[in-house]
C-alpha atoms as a PDB file:
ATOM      1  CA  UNK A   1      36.252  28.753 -25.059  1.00  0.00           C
ATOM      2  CA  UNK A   2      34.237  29.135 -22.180  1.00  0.00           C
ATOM      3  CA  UNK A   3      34.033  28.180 -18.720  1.00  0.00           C
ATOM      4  CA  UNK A   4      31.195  24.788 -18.308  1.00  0.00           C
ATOM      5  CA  UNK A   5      30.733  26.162 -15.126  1.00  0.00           C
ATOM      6  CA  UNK A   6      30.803  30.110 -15.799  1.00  0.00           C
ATOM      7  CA  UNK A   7      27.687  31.792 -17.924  1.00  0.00           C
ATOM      8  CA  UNK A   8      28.428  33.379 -20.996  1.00  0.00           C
ATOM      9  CA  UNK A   9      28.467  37.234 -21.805  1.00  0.00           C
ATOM     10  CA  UNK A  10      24.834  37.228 -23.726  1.00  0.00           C
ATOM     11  CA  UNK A  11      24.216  35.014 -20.420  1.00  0.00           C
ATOM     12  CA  UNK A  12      25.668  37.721 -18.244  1.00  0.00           C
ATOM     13  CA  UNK A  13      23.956  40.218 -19.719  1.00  0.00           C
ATOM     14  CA  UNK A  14      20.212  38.931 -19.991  1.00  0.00           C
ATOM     15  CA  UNK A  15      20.393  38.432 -16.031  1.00  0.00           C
ATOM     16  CA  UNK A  16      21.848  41.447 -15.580  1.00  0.00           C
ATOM     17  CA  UNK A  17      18.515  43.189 -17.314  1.00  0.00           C
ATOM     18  CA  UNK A  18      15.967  41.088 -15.502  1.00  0.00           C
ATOM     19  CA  UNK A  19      17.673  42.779 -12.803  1.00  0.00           C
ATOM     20  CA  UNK A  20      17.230  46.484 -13.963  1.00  0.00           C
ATOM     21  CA  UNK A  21      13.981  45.795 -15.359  1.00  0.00           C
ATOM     22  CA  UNK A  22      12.457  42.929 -13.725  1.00  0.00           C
ATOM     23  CA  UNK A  23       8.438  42.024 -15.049  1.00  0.00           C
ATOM     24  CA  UNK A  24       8.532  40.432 -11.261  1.00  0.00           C
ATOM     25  CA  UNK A  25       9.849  40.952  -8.200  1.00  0.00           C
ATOM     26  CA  UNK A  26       9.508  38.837  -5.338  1.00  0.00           C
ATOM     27  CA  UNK A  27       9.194  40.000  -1.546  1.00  0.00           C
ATOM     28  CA  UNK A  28      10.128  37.565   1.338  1.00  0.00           C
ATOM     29  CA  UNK A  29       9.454  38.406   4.408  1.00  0.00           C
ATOM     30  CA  UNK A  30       6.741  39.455   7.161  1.00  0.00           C
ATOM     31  CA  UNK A  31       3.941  42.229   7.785  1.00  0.00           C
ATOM     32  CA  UNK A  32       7.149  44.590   6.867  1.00  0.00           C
ATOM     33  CA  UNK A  33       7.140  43.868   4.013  1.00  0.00           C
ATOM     34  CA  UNK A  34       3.960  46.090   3.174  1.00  0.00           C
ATOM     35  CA  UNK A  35       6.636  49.598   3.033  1.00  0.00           C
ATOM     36  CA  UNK A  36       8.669  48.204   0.289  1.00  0.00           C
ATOM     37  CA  UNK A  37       5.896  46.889  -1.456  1.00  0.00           C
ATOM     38  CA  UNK A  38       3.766  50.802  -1.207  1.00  0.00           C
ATOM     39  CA  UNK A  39       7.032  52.266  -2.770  1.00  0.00           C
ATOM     40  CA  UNK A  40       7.325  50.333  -5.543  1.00  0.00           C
ATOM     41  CA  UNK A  41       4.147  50.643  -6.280  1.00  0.00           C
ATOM     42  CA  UNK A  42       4.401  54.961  -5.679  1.00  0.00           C
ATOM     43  CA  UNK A  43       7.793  55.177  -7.681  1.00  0.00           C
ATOM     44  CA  UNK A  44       5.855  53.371 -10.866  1.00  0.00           C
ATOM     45  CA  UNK A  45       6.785  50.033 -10.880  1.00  0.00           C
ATOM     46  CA  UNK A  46       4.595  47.654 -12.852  1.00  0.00           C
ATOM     47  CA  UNK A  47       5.651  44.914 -12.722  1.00  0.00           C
ATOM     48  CA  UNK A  48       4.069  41.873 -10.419  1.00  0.00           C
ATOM     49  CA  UNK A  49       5.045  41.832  -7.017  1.00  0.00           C
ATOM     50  CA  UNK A  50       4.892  38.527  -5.384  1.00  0.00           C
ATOM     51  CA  UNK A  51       5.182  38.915  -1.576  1.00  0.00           C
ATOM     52  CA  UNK A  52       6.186  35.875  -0.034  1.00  0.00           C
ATOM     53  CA  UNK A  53       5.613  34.302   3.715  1.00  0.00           C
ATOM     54  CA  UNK A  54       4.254  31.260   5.259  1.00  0.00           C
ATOM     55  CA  UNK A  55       2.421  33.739   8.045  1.00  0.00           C
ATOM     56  CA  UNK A  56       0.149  36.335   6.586  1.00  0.00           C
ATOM     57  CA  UNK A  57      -2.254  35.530   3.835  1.00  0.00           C
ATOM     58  CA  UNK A  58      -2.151  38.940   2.199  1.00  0.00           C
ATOM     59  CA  UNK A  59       0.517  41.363   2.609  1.00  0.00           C
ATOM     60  CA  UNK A  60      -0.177  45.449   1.117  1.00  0.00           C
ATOM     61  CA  UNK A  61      -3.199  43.881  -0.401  1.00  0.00           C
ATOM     62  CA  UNK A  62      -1.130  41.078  -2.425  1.00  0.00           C
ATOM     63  CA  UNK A  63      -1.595  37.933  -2.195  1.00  0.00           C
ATOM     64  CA  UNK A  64       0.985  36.088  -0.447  1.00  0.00           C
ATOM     65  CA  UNK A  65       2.674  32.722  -1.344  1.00  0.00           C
ATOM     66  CA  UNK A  66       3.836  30.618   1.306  1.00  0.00           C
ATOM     67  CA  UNK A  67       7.103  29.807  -0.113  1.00  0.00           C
ATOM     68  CA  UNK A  68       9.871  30.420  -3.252  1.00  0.00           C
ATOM     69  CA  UNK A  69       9.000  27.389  -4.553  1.00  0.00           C
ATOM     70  CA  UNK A  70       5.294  28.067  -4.776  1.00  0.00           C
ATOM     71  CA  UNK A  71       6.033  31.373  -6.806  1.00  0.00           C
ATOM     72  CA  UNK A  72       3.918  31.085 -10.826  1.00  0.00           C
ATOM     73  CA  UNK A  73       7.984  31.300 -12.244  1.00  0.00           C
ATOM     74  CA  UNK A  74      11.161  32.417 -10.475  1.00  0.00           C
ATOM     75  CA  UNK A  75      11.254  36.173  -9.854  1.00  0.00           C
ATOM     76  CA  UNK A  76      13.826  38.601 -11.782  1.00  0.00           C
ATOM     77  CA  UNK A  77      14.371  40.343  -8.651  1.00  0.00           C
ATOM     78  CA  UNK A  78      14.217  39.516  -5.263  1.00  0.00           C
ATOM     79  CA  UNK A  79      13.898  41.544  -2.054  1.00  0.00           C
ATOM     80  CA  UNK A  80      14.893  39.569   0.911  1.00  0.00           C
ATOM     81  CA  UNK A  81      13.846  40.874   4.328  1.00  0.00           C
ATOM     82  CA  UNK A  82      14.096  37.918   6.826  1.00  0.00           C
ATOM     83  CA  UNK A  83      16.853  36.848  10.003  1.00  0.00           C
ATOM     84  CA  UNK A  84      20.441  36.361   8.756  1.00  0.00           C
ATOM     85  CA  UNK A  85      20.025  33.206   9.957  1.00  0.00           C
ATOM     86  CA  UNK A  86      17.392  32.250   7.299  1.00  0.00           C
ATOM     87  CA  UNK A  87      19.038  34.025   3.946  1.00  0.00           C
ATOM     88  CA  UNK A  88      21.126  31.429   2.907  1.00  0.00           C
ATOM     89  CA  UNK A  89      18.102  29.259   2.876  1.00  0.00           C
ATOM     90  CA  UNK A  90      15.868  31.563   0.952  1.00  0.00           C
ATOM     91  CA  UNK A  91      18.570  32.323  -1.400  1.00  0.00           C
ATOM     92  CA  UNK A  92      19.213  28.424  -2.030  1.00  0.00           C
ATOM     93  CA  UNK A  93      15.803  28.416  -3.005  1.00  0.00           C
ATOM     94  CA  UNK A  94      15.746  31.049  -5.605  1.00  0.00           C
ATOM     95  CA  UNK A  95      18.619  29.318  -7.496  1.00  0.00           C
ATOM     96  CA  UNK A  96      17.503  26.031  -7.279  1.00  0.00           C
END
């Protein structure tokens, strides 16, 4: 019988392939973000990309959002690039 608190396998599994194949991926984070971004973008990905920060209105040409919460839905994939000491934060965000 499962765990109330743990996901199940088919649970597992579909978050585990949003992962390797996410249709979004958010990027949090400043200006520096715009290298990660270009390489997705050059290595094929085509997905949306969602860059994320409260600063710069456009980041690699993308529109930015000014916070998780004002993302269209929650990403599949997430690249964090922000001060230690506001990760846990960010990552609170994404699972709330």
């Amino acid at each position: 019988m499962p765990d109330g608190n743990k996901p199940s396998n088919s649970k597992r599994l579909a978050n585990l392939r949003r992962l390797l194949s996410p249709r979004h991926v958010a990027f949090v984070g400043g200006s520096k973000l715009a290298v990660p971004i270009k390489l997705c973008l050059a290595n094929g990905y085509a997905g949306q990309i969602w860059p994320v920060s409260p600063k710069y209105p456009d980041i690699a040409g993308l529109k930015t959002y000014p916070t998780i919460e004002a993302l269209p839905e929650s990403p599949d994939a997430t690249f964090i690039a922000v001060p230690r000491d506001l990760t846990i934060d960010i990552v609170k965000s994404l699972v709330g």
